[in-house]
Protein backbone atom coordinates (compact mmCIF):
# COMPACT_ATOMS: atom_id res chain seq x y z
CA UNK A 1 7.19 -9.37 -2.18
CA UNK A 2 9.10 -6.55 -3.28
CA UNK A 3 7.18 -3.96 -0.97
CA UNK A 4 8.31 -6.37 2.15
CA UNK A 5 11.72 -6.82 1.42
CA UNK A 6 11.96 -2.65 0.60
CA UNK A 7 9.78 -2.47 4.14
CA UNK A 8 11.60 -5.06 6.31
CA UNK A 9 15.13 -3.02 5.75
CA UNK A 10 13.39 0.27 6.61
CA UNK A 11 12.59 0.89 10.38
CA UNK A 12 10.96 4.28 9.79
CA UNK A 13 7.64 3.84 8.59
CA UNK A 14 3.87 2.91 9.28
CA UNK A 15 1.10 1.47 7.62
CA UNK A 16 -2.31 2.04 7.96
CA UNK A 17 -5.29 -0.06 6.55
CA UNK A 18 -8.16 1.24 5.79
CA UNK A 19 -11.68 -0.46 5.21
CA UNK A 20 -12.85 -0.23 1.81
CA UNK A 21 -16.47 -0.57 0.38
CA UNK A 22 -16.73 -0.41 -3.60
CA UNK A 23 -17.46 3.18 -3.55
CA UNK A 24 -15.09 5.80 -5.67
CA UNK A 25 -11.76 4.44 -5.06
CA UNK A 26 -9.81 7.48 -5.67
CA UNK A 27 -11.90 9.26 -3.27
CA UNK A 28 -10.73 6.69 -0.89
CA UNK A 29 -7.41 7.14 -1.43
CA UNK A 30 -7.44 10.69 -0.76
CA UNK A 31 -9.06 9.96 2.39
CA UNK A 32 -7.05 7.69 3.41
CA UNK A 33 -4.15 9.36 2.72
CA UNK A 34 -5.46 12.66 4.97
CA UNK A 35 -6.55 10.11 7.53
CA UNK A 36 -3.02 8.64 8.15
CA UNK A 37 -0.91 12.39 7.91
CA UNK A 38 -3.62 12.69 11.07
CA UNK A 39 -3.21 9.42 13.17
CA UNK A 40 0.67 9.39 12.32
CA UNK A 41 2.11 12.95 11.50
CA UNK A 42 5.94 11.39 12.30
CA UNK A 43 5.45 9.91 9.06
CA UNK A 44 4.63 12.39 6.92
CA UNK A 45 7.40 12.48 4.67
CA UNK A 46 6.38 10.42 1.65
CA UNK A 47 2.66 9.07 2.25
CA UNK A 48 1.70 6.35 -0.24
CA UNK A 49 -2.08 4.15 -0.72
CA UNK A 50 -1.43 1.42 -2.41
CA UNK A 51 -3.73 2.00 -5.86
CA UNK A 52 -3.74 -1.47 -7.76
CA UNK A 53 -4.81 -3.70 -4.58
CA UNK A 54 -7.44 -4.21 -2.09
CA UNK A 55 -5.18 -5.88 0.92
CA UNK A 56 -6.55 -8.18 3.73
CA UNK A 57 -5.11 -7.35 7.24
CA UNK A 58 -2.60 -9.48 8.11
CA UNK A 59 -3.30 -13.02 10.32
CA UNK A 60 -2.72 -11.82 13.96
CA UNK A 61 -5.27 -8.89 13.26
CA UNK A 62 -8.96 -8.73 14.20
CA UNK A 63 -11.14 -8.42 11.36
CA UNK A 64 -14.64 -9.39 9.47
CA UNK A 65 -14.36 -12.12 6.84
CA UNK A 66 -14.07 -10.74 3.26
CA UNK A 67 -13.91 -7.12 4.36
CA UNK A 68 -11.37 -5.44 1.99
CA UNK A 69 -8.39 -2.62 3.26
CA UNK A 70 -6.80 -0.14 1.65
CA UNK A 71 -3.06 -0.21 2.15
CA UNK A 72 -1.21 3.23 3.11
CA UNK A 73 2.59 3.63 4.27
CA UNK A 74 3.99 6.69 5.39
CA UNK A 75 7.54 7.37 5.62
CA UNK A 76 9.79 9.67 7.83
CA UNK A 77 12.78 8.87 4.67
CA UNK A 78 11.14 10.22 1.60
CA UNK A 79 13.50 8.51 -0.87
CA UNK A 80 12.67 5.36 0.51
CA UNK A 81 9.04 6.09 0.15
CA UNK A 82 8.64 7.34 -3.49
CA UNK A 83 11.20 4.47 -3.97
CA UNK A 84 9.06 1.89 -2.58
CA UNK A 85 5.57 3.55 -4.28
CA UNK A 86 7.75 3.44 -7.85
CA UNK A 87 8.25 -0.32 -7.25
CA UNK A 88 4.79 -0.69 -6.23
CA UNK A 89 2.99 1.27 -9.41
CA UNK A 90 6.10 0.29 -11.95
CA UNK A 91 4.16 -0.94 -14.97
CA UNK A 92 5.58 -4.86 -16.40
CA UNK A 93 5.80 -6.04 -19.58
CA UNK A 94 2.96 -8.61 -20.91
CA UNK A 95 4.39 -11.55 -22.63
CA UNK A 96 1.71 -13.13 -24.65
CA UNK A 97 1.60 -16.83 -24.30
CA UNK A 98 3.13 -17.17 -20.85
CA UNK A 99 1.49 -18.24 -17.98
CA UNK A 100 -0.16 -15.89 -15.79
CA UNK A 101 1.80 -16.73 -13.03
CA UNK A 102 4.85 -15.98 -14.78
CA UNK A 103 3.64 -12.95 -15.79
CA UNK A 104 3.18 -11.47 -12.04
């Protein structure tokens, strides 16, 4: 939630997703950070792969059942993108005894 409402207020960015198998996922990551600064080199400022999940593309979009994405914005404001990646990677608190869906 808190990546959409940082990316719904910014109109200078793009987002690539790409497909993920369960092979090294850093290795991924670097790739798919090299493979946006290629496709979109306008947003090159701050580039940032999402590292915690594996994202689904979103309703309107073509794609296989269960096939897994890696998420990657890129940003022409760099504040706003290693603002948005610090939100994203921003380690919480665990509160023992609460409910794991209080807890995300």
């Amino acid at each position: 939630a808190m990546i959409q409402e940082a990316l719904s207020g910014e109109g200078s960015f793009s987002v690539l997703y790409t497909p993920f198998e369960k092979e090294d996922k850093a290795d991924k990551i670097k790739e798919a950070n090299k493979t946006f600064a290629e496709k979109h080199p306008d947003y090159v400022q701050h580039v940032f792969t999402d590292p915690h999940g594996i994202h689904l593309l979103p309703e309107r979009a073509e794609s296989h059942p269960d096939q897994q994405y890696l998420l990657t914005l890129g940003f022409r404001d760099k504040e706003m993108g290693k603002h948005v990646e610090k939100a994203v990677t921003r380690k919480l608190p665990i509160f023992p005894g609460l409910p794991t869906c209080l807890r995300t």
